[in-house]
Protein backbone atom coordinates (compact mmCIF):
# COMPACT_ATOMS: atom_id res chain seq x y z
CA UNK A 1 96.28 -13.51 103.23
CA UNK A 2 97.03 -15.76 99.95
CA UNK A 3 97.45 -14.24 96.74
CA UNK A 4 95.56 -15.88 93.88
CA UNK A 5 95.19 -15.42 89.51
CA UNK A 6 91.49 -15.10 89.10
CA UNK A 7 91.83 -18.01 86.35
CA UNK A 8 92.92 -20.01 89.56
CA UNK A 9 89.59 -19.70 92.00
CA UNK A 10 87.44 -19.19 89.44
CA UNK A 11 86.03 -19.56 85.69
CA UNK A 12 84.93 -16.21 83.23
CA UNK A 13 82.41 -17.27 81.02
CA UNK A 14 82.09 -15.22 77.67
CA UNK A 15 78.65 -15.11 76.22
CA UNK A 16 78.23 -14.83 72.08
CA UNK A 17 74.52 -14.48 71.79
CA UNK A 18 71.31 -14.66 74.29
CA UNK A 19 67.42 -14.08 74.03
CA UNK A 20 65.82 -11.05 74.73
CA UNK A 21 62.67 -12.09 75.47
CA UNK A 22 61.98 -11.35 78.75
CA UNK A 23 60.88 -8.04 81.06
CA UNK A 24 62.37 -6.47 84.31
CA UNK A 25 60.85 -9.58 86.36
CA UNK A 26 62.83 -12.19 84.57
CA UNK A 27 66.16 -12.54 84.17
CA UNK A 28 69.02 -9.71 83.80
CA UNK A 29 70.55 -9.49 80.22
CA UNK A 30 73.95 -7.40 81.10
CA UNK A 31 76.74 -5.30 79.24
CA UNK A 32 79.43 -2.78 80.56
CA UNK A 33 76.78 -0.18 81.25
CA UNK A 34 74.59 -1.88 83.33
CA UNK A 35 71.23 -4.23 82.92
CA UNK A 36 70.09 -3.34 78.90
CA UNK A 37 67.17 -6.40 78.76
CA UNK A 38 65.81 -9.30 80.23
CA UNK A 39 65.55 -12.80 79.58
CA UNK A 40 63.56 -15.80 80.00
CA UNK A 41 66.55 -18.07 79.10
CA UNK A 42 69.45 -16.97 81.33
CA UNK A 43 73.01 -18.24 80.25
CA UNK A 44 75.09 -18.12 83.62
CA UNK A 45 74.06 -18.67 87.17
CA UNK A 46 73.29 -16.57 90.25
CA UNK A 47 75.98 -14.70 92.77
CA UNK A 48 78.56 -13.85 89.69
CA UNK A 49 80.20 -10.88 89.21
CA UNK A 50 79.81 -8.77 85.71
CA UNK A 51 83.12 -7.74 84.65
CA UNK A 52 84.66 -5.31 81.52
CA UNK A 53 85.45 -6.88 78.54
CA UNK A 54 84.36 -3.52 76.21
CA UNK A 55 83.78 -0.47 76.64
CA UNK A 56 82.65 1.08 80.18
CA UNK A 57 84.78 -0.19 82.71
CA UNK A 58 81.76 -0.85 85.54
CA UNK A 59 81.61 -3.51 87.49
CA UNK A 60 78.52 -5.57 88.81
CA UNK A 61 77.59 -8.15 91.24
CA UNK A 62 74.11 -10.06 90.35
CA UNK A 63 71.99 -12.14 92.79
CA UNK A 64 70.00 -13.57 89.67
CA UNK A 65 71.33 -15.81 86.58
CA UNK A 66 71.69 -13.85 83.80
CA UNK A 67 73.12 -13.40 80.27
CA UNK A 68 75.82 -11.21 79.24
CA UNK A 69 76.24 -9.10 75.95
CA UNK A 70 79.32 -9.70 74.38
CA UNK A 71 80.85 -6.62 75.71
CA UNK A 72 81.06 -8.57 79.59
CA UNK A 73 82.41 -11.55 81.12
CA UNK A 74 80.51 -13.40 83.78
CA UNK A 75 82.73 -14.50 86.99
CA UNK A 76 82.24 -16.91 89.30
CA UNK A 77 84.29 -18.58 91.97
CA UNK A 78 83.05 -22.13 93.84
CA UNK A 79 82.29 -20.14 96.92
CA UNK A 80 79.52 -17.41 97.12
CA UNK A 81 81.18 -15.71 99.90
CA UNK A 82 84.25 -15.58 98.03
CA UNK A 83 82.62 -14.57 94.92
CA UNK A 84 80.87 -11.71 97.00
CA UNK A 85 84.22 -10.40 98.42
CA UNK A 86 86.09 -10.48 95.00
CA UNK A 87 83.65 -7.87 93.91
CA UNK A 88 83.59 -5.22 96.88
CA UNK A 89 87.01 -5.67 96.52
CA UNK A 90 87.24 -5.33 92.54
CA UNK A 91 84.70 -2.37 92.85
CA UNK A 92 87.48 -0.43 94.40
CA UNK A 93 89.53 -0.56 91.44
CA UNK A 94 89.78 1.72 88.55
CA UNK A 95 90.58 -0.73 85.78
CA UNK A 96 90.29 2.05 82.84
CA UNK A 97 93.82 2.51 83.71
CA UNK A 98 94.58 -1.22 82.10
CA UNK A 99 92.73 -0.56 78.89
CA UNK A 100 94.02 -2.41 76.24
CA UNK A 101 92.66 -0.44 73.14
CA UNK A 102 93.17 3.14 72.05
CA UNK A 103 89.62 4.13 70.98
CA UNK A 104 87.63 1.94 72.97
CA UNK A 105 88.48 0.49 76.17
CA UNK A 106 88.86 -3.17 75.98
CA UNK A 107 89.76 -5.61 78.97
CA UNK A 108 90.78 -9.48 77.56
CA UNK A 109 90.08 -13.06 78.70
CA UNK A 110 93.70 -13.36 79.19
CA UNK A 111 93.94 -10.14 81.54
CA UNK A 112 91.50 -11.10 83.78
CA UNK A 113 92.35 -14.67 84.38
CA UNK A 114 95.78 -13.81 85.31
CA UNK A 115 94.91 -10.76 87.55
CA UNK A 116 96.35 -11.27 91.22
CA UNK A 117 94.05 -10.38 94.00
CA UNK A 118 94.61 -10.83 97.39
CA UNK A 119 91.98 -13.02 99.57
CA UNK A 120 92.12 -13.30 103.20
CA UNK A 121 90.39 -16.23 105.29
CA UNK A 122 86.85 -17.28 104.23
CA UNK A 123 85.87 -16.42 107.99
CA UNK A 124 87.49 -12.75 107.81
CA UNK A 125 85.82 -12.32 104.28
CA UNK A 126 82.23 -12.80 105.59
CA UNK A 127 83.01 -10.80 108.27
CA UNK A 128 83.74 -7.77 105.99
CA UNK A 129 80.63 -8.42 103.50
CA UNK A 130 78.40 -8.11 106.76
CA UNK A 131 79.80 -4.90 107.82
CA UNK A 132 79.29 -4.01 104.06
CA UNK A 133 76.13 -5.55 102.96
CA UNK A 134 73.70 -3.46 104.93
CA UNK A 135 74.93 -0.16 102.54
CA UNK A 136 73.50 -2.05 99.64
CA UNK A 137 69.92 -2.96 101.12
CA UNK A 138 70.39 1.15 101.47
CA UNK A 139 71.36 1.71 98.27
CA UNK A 140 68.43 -0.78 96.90
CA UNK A 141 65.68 1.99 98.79
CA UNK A 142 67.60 5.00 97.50
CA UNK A 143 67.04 3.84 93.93
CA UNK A 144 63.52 2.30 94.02
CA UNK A 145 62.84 5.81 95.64
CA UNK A 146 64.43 7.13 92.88
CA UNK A 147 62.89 5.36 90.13
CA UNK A 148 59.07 6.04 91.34
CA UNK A 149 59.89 9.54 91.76
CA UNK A 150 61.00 9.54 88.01
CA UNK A 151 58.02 7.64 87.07
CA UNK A 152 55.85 10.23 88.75
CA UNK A 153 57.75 13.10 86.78
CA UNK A 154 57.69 11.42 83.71
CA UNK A 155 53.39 10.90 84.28
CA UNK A 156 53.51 14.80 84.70
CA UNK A 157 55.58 15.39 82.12
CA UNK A 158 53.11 13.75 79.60
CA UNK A 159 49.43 13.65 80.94
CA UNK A 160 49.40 16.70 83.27
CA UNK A 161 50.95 19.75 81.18
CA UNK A 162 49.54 21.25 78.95
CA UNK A 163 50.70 22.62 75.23
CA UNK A 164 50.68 26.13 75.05
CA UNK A 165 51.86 25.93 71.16
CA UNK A 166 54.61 28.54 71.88
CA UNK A 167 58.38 27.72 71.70
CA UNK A 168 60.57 27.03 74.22
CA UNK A 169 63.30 28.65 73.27
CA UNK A 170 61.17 31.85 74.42
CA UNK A 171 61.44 30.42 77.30
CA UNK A 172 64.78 29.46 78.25
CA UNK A 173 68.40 29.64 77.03
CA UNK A 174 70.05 26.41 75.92
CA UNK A 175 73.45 27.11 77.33
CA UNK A 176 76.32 25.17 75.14
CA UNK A 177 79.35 24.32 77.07
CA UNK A 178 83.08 25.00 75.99
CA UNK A 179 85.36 22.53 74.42
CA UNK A 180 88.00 21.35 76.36
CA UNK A 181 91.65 22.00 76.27
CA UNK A 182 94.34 19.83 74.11
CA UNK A 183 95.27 17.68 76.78
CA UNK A 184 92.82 16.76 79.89
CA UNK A 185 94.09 16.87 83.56
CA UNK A 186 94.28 13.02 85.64
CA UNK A 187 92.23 14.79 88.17
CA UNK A 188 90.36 18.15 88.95
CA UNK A 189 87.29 19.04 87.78
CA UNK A 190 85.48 17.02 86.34
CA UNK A 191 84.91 17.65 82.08
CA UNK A 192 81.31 17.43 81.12
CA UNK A 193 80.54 15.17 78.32
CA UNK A 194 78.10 12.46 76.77
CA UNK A 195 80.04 9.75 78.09
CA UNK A 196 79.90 11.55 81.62
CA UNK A 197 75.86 12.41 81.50
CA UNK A 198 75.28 8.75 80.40
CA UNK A 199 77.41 7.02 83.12
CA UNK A 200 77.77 9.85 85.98
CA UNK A 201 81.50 8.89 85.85
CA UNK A 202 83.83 11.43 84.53
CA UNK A 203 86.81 9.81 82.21
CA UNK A 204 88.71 13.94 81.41
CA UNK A 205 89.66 16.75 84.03
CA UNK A 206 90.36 20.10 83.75
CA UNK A 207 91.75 22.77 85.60
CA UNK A 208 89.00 25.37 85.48
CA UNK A 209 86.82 25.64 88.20
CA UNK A 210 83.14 23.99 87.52
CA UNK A 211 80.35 25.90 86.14
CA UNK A 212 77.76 23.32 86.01
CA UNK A 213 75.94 22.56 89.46
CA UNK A 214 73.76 19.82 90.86
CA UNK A 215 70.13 20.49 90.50
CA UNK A 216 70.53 22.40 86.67
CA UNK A 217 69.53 20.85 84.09
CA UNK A 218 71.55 19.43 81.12
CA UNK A 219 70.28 18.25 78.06
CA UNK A 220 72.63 16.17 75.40
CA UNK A 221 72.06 17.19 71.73
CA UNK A 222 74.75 15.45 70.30
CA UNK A 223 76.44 11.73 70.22
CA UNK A 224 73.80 9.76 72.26
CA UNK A 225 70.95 12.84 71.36
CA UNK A 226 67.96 12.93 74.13
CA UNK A 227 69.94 12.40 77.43
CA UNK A 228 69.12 14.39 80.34
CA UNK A 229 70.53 14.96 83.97
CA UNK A 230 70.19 17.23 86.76
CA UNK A 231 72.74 15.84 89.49
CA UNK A 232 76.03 16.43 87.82
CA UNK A 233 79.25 19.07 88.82
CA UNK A 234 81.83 20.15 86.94
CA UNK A 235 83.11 21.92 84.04
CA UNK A 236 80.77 21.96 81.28
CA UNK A 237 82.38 20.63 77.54
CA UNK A 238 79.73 19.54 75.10
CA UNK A 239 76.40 19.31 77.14
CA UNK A 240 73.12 22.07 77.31
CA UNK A 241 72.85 23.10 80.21
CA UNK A 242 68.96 24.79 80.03
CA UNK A 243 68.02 28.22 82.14
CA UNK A 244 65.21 30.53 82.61
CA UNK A 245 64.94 33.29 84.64
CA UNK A 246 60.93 32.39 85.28
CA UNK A 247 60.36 28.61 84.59
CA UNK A 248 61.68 26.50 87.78
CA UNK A 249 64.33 23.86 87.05
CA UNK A 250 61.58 20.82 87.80
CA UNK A 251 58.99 22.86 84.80
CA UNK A 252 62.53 22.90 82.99
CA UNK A 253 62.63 19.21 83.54
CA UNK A 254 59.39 18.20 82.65
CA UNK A 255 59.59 20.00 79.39
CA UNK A 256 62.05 17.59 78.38
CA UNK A 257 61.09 14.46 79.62
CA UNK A 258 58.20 15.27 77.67
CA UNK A 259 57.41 12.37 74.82
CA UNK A 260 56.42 14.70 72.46
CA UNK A 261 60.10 16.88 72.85
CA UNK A 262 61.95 13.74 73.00
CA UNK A 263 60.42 13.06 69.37
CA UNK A 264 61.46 16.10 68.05
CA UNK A 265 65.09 15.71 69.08
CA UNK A 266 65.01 12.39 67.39
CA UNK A 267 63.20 13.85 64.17
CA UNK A 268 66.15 16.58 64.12
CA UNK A 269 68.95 13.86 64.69
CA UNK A 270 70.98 13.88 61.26
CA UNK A 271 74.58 12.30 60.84
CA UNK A 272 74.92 8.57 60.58
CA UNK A 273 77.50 7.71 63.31
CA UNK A 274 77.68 10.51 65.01
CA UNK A 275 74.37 12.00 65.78
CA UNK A 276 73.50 15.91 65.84
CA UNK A 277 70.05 17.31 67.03
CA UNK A 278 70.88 20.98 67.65
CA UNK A 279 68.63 22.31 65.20
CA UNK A 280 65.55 20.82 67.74
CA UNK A 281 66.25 23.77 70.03
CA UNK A 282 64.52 26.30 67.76
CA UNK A 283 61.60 23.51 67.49
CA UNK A 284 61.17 22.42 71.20
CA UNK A 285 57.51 22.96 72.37
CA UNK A 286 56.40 24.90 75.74
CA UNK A 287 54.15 22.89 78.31
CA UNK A 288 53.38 24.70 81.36
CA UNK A 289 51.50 23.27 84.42
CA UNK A 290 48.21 24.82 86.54
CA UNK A 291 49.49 25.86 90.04
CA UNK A 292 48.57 22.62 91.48
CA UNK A 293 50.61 20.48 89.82
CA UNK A 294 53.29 22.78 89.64
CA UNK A 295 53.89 22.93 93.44
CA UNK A 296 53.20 19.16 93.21
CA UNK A 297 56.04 18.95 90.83
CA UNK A 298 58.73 21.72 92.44
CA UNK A 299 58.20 19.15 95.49
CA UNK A 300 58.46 16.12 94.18
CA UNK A 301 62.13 17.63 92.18
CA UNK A 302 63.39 18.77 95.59
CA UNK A 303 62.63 15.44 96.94
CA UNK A 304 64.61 13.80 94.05
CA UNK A 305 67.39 15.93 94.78
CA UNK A 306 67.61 15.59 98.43
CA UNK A 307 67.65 11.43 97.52
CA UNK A 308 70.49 11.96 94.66
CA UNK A 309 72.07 14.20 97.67
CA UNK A 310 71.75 11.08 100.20
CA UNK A 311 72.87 8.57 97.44
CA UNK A 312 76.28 10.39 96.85
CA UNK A 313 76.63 10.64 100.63
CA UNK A 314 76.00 6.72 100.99
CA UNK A 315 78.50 6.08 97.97
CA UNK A 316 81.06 7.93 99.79
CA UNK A 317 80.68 5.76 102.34
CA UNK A 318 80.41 2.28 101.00
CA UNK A 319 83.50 3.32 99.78
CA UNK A 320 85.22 4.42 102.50
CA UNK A 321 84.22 0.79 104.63
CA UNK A 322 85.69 -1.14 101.00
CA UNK A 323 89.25 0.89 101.49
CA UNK A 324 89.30 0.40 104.82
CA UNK A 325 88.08 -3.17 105.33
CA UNK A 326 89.77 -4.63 102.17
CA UNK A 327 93.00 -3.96 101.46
């Protein structure tokens, strides 16, 4: 085992501009949060590693060249394998700890290329990314599975329900959560926010015991207005989470994955850096379905859950094999 700076076995690459000009069969475009466009012009080559420079503190691998945002650094060693191992190994790591700003979270050039990591043999390396590799051809199924199952929902949602020009606040009960205490907690439960329904990744903690469950549906009307989720625990803060006592959570769903719902959030949106929408709630619309698609539907949500359900299960143990493999 040989201890190494990044800067040493490898070079970050910083990109200041790129071309969005692509779709989701050309090349990745990526920031902290993930893939946010595609390109026809990628910047950086294949088998590098996406790192933090701003904001979320996620880290990516990418089979594909690709372009960066200026929010991420690309990474890239001489050796793929090496390259490959860096990352299950950096993927382990909670680097929001090492923020650098106050406000935002901010990672520099400087801390990364003098960040010691620890890298075995290239023989005992590939050895570990075979043991590890297989979870990820998993975790590629879960999500296409995933994704078409949204897709279907999301065609229901908009061509098979029907407007019954009623409300849906006469419906259901948009349920605000409670704000949170003075100072958070570095672990418990998890504190439900925008940041947390966007990413899935709580950043606060408190001590009260959750009252938000997997399989409800929440509903942001605030900050980032429009975002929904129904696979999230914890302790609700600033979120909606939506009820009925005779609507089923996947009709609950579809009402606001609904195009026509989404457009009245953003009509309602008002503030200019912060946005507000929670005036939409007394303007929502009610679609219901015919029986048919409504069993159609209630299936195809319990089949999304039981996927999220096998997804968490599968990150719990990719992680696992990455703290006991690589140390």
């Amino acid at each position: 085992m040989a201890i190494y700076k990044l800067g040493e076995i490898g070079e970050l690459k910083y990109s200041k501009s790129f071309v969005a000009n692509g779709n989701d069969s050309d090349f990745p475009i990526f920031a902290t949060g993930g893939i946010v466009g595609y390109t026809k012009i990628p910047t950086f080559e294949s088998n590098s590693i996406i790192l933090p420079r701003v904001g979320t503190m996620s880290i990516y691998f990418t089979n594909k060249k690709h372009s960066t945002k200026n929010t991420a650094f690309s990474f890239k060693t001489k050796d793929d394998t090496t390259t490959k191992y860096i990352y299950y190994l950096m993927s382990s790591i909670d680097f929001s700890i090492f923020s650098m700003g106050s406000a935002v979270p901010r990672l520099t050039s400087n801390f990364w290329n003098q960040y010691f990591i620890n890298l075995p043999p290239l023989e005992e390396q590939q050895k570990i990314i075979d043991i590890i590799e297989p979870l990820e051809t998993i975790s590629t199924k879960i999500k296409t599975t995933k994704k078409a199952i949204i897709s279907l929902l999301k065609m229901i949602a908009n061509h098979k329900i029907e407007n019954t020009d009623e409300l849906l606040i006469n419906h259901l009960t948009f349920e605000k959560g409670k704000n949170g205490p003075k100072e958070f907690e570095t672990s418990g439960t998890p504190f439900l926010d925008v940041r947390t329904l966007n990413t899935r990744i709580p950043s606060k903690f408190v001590k009260d015991k959750p009252n938000t469950f997997r399989s409800e549906i929440l509903l942001s009307l605030d900050a980032t207005i429009g975002l929904v989720d129904w696979f999230i625990e914890g302790f609700n803060g600033y979120l909606y989470n939506l009820k009925s006592d005779h609507l089923t959570k996947a009709e609950i769903l579809l009402n606001v994955l609904n195009s026509i719902n989404k457009k009245i959030i953003e009509m309602n949106a008002t503030g200019s850096t912060i946005k507000h929408a929670s005036k939409a709630k007394k303007e929502m619309l009610y679609f219901k379905l015919n029986q048919e698609w409504k069993d159609i539907t209630n299936t195809l949500f319990k089949l999304l859950i039981l996927i999220e359900e096998i997804d968490a299960k599968k990150t719990k143990l990719y992680q696992l094999c990455i703290n006991l493999l690589i140390r």
